[in-house]
PDB file of N, CA and C in Angstrom:
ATOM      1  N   UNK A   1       0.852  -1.173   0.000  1.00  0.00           N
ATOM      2  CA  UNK A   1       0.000   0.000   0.000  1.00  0.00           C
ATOM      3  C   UNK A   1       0.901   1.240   0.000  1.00  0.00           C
ATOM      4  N   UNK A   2       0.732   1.989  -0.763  1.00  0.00           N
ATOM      5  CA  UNK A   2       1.167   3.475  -0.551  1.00  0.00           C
ATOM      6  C   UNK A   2       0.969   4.163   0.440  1.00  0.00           C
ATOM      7  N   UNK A   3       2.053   4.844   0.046  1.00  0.00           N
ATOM      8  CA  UNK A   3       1.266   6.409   1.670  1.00  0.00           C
ATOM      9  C   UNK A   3       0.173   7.532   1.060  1.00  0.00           C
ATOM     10  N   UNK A   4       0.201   7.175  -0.168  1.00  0.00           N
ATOM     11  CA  UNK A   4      -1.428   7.890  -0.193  1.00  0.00           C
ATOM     12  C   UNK A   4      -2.288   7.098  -0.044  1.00  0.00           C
ATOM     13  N   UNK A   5      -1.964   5.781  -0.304  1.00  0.00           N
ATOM     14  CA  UNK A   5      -3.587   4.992  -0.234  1.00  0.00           C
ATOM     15  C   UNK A   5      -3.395   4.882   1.257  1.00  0.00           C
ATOM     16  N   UNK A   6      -2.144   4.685   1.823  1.00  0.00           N
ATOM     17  CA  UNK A   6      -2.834   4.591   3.709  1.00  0.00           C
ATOM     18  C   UNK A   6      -3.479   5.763   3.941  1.00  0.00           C
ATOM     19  N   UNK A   7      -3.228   6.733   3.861  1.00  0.00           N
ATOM     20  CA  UNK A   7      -3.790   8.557   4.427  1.00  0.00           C
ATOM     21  C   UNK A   7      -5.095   8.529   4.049  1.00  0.00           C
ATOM     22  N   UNK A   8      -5.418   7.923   2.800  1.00  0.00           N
ATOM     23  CA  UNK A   8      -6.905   7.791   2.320  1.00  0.00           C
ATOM     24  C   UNK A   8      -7.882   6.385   2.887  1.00  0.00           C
ATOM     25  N   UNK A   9      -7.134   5.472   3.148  1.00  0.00           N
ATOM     26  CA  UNK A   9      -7.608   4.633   3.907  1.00  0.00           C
ATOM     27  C   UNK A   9      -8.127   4.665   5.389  1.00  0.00           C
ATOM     28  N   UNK A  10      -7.496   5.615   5.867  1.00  0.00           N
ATOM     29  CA  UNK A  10      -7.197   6.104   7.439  1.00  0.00           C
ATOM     30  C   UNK A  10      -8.226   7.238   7.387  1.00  0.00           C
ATOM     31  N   UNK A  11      -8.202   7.982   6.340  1.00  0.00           N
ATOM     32  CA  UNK A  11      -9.235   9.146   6.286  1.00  0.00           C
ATOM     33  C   UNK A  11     -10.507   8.401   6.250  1.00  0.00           C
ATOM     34  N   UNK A  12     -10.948   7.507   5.832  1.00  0.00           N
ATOM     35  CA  UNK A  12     -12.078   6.688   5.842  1.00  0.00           C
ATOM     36  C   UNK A  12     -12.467   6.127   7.111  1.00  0.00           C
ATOM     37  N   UNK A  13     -11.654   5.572   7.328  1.00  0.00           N
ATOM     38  CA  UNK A  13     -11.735   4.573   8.922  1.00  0.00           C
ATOM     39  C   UNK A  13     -12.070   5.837  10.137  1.00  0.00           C
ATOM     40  N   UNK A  14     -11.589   6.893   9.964  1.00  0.00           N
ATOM     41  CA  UNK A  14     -11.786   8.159  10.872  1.00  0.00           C
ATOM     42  C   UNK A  14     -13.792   8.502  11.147  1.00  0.00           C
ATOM     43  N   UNK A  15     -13.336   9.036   9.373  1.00  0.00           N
ATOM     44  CA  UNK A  15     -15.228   9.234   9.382  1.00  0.00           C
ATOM     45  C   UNK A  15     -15.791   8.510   9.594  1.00  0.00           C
ATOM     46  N   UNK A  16     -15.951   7.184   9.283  1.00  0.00           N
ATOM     47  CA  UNK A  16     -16.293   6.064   9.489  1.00  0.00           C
ATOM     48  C   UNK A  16     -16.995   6.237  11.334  1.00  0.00           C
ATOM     49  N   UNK A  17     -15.737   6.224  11.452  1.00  0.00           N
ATOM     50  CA  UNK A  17     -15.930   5.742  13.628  1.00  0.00           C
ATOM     51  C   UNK A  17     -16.329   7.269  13.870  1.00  0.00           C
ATOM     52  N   UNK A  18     -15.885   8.388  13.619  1.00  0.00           N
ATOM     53  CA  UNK A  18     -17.042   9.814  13.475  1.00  0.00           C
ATOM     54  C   UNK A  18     -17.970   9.515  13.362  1.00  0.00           C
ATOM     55  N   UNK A  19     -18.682   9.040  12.094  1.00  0.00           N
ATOM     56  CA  UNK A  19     -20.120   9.371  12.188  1.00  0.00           C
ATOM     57  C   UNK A  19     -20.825   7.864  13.037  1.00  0.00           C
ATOM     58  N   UNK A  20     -20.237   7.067  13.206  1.00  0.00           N
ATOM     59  CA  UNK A  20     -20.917   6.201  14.292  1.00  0.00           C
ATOM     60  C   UNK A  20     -21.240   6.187  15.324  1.00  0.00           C
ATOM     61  N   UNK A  21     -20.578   7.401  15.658  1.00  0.00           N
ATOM     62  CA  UNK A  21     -20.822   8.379  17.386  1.00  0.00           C
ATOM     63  C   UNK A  21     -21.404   9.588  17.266  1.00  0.00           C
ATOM     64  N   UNK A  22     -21.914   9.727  16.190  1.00  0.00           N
ATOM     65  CA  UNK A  22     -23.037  10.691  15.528  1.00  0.00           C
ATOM     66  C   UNK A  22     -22.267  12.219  15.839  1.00  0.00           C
ATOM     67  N   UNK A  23     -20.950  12.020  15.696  1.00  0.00           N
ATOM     68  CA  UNK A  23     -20.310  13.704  16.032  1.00  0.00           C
ATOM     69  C   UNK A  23     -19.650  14.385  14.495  1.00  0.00           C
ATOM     70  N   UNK A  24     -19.880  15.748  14.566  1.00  0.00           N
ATOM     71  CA  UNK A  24     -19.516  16.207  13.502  1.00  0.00           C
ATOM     72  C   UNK A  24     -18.623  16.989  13.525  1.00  0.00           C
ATOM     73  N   UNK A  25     -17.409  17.127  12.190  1.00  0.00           N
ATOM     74  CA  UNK A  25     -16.330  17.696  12.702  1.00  0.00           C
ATOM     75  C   UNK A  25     -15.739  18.360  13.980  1.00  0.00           C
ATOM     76  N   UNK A  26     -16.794  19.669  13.505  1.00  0.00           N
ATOM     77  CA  UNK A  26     -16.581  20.316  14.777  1.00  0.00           C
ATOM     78  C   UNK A  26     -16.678  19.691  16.073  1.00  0.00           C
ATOM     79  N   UNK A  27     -17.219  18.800  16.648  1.00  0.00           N
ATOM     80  CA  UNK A  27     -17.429  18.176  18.106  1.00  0.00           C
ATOM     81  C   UNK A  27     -16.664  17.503  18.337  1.00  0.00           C
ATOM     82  N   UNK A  28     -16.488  16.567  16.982  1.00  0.00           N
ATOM     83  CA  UNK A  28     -15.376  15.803  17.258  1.00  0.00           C
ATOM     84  C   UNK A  28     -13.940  16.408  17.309  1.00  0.00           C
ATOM     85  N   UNK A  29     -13.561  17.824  16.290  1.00  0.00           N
ATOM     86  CA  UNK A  29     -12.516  18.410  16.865  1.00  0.00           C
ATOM     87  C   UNK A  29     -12.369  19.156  18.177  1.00  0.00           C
ATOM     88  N   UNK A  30     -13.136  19.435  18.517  1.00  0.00           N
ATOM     89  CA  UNK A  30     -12.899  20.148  20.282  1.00  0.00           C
ATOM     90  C   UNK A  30     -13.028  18.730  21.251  1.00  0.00           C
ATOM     91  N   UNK A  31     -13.236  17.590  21.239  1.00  0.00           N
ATOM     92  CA  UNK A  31     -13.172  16.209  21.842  1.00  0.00           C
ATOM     93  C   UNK A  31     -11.515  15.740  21.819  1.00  0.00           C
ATOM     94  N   UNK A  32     -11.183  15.881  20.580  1.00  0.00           N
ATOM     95  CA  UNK A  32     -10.115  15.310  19.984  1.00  0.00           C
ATOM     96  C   UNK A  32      -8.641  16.693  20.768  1.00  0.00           C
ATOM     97  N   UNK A  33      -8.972  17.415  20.912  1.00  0.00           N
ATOM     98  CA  UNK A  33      -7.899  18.744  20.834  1.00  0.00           C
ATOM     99  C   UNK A  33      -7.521  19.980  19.789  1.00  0.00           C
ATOM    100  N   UNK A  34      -7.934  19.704  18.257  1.00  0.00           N
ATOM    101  CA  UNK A  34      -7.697  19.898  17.965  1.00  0.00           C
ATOM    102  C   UNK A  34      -8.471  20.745  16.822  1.00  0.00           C
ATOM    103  N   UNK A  35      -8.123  21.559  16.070  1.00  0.00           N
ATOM    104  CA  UNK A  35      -9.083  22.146  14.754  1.00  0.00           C
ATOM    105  C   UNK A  35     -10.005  21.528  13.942  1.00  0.00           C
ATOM    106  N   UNK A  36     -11.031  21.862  14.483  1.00  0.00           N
ATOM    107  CA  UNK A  36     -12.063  21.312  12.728  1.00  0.00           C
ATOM    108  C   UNK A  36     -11.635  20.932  11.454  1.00  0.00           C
ATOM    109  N   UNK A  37     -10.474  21.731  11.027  1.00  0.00           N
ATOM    110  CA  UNK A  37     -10.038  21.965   9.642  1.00  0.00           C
ATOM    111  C   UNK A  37      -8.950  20.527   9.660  1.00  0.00           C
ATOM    112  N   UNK A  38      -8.208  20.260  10.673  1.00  0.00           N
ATOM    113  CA  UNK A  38      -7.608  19.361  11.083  1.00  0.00           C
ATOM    114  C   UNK A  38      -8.126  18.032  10.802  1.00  0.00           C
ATOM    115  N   UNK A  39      -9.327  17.781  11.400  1.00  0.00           N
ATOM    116  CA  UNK A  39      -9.968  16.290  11.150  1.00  0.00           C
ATOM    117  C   UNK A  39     -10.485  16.900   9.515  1.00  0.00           C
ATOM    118  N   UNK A  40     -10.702  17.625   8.844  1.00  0.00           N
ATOM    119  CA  UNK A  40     -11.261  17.494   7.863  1.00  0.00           C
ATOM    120  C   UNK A  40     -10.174  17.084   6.745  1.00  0.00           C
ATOM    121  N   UNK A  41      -9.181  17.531   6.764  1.00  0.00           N
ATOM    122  CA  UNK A  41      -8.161  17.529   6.202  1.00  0.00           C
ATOM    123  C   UNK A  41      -7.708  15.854   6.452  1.00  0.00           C
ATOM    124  N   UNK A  42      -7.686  15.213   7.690  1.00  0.00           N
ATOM    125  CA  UNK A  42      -7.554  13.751   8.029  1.00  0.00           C
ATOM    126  C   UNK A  42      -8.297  13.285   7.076  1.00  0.00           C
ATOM    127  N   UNK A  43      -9.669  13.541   7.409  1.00  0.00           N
ATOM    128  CA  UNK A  43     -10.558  12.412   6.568  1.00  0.00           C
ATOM    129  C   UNK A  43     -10.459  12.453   5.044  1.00  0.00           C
ATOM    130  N   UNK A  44     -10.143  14.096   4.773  1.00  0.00           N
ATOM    131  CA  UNK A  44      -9.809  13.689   2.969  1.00  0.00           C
ATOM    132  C   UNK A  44      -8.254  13.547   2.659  1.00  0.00           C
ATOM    133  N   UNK A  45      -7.495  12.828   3.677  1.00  0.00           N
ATOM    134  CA  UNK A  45      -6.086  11.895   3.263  1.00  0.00           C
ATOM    135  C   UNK A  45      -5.272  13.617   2.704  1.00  0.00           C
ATOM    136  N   UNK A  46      -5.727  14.787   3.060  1.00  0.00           N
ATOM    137  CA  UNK A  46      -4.769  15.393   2.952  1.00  0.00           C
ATOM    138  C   UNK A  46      -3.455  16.503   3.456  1.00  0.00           C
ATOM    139  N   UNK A  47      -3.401  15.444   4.870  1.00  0.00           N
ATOM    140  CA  UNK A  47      -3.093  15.487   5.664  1.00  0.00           C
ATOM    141  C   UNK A  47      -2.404  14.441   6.456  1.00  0.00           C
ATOM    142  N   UNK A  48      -0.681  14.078   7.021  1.00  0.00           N
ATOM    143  CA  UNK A  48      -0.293  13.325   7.086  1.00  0.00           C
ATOM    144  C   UNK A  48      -0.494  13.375   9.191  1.00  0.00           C
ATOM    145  N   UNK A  49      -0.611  11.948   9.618  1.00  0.00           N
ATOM    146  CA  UNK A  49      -0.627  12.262  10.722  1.00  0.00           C
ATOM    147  C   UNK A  49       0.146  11.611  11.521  1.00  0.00           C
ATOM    148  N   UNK A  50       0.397  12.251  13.243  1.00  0.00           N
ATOM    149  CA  UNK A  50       1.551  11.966  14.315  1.00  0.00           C
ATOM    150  C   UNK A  50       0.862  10.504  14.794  1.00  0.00           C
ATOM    151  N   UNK A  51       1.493  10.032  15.693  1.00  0.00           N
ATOM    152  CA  UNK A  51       1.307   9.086  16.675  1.00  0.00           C
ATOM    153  C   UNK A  51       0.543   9.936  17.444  1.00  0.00           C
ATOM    154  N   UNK A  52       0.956  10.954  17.991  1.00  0.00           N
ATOM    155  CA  UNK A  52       0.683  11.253  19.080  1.00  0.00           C
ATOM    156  C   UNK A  52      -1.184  11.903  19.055  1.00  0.00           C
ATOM    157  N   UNK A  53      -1.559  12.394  17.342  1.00  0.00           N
ATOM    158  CA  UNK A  53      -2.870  12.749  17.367  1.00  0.00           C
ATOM    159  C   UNK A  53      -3.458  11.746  17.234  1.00  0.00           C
ATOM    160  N   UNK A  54      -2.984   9.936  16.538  1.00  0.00           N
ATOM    161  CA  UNK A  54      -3.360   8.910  16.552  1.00  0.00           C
ATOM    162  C   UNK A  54      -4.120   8.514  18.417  1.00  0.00           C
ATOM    163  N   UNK A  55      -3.364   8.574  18.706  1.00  0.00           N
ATOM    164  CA  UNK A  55      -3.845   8.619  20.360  1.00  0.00           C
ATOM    165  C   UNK A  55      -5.028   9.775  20.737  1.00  0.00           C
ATOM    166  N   UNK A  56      -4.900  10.715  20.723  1.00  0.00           N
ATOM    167  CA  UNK A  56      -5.729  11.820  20.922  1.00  0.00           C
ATOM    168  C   UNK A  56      -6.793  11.104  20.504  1.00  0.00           C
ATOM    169  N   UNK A  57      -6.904  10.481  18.776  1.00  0.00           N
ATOM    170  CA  UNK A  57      -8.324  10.485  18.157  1.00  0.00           C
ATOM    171  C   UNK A  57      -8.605   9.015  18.914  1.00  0.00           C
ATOM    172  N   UNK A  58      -8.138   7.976  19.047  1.00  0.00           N
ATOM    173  CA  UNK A  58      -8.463   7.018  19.786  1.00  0.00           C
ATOM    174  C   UNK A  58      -9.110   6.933  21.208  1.00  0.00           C
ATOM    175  N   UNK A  59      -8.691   7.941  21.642  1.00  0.00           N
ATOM    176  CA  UNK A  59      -8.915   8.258  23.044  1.00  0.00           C
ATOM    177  C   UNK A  59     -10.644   9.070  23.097  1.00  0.00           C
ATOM    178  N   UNK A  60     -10.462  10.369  21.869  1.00  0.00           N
ATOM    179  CA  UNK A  60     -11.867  10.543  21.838  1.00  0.00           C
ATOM    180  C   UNK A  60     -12.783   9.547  21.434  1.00  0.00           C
ATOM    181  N   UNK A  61     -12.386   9.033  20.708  1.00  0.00           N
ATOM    182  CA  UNK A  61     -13.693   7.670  20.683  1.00  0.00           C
ATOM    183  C   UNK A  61     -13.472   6.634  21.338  1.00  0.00           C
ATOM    184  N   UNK A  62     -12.920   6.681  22.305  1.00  0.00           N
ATOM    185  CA  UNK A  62     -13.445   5.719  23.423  1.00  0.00           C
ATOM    186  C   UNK A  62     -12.640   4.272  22.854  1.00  0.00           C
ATOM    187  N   UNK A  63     -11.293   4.157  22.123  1.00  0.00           N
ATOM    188  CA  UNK A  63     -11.666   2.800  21.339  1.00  0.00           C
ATOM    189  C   UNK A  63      -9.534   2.956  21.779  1.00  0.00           C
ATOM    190  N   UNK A  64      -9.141   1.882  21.490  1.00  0.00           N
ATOM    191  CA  UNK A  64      -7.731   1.723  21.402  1.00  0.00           C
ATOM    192  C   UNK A  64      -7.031   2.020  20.000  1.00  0.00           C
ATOM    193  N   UNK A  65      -5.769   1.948  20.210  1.00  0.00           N
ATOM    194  CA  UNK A  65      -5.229   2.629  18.884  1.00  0.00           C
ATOM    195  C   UNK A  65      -5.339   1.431  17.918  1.00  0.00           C
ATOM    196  N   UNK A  66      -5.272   0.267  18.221  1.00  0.00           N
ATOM    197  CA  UNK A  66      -5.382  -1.182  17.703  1.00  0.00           C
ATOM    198  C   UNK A  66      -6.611  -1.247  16.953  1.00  0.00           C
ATOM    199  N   UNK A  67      -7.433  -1.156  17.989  1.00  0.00           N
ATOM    200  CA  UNK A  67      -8.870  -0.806  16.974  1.00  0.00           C
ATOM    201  C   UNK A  67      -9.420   0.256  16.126  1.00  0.00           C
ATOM    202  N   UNK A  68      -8.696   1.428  16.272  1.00  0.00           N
ATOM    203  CA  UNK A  68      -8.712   2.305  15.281  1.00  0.00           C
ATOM    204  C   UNK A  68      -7.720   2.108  13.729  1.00  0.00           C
ATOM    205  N   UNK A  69      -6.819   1.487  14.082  1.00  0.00           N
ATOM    206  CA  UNK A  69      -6.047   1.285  12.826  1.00  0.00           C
ATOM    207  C   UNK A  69      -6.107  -0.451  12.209  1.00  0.00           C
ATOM    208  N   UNK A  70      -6.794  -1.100  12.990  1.00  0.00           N
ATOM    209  CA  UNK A  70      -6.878  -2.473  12.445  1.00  0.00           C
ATOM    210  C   UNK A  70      -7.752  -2.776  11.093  1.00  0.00           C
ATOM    211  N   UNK A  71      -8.225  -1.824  10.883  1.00  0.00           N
ATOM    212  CA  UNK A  71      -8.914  -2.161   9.167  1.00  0.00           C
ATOM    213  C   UNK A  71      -7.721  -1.770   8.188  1.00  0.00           C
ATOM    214  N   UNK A  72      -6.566  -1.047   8.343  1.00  0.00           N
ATOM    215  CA  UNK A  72      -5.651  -0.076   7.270  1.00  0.00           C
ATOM    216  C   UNK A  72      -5.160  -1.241   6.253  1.00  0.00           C
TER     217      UNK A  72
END
């Protein structure tokens, strides 16, 4: 897999577990730490991301980092 198809894969799996907790950017970025523009930019893969916001976003949804990245 490429590193664009992971960023776009990962941008999927994001919205994905977003909208299953019925939160929208915005909620989910003030949950998460971070800018609206931030997760939006995640979910359309154009945007490369840390470990460390990997955790952040895991943590807002309630889920482990294992289970957030186990579909990639």
């Amino acid at each position: 897999m490429t590193t664009s198809q992971t960023l776009t894969k990962f941008g999927e799996i994001l919205r994905k577990k977003r909208l299953e907790k019925n939160l929208s950017q915005e909620d989910f970025a003030e949950l998460v730490g971070v800018h609206r523009t931030y997760i939006g930019m995640l979910e359309r893969a154009e945007k490369n991301i840390t470990l460390l916001n990997i955790e952040k976003i895991a943590n807002a949804l309630n889920i482990s980092i294992a289970e957030l990245l186990k579909e990639l």
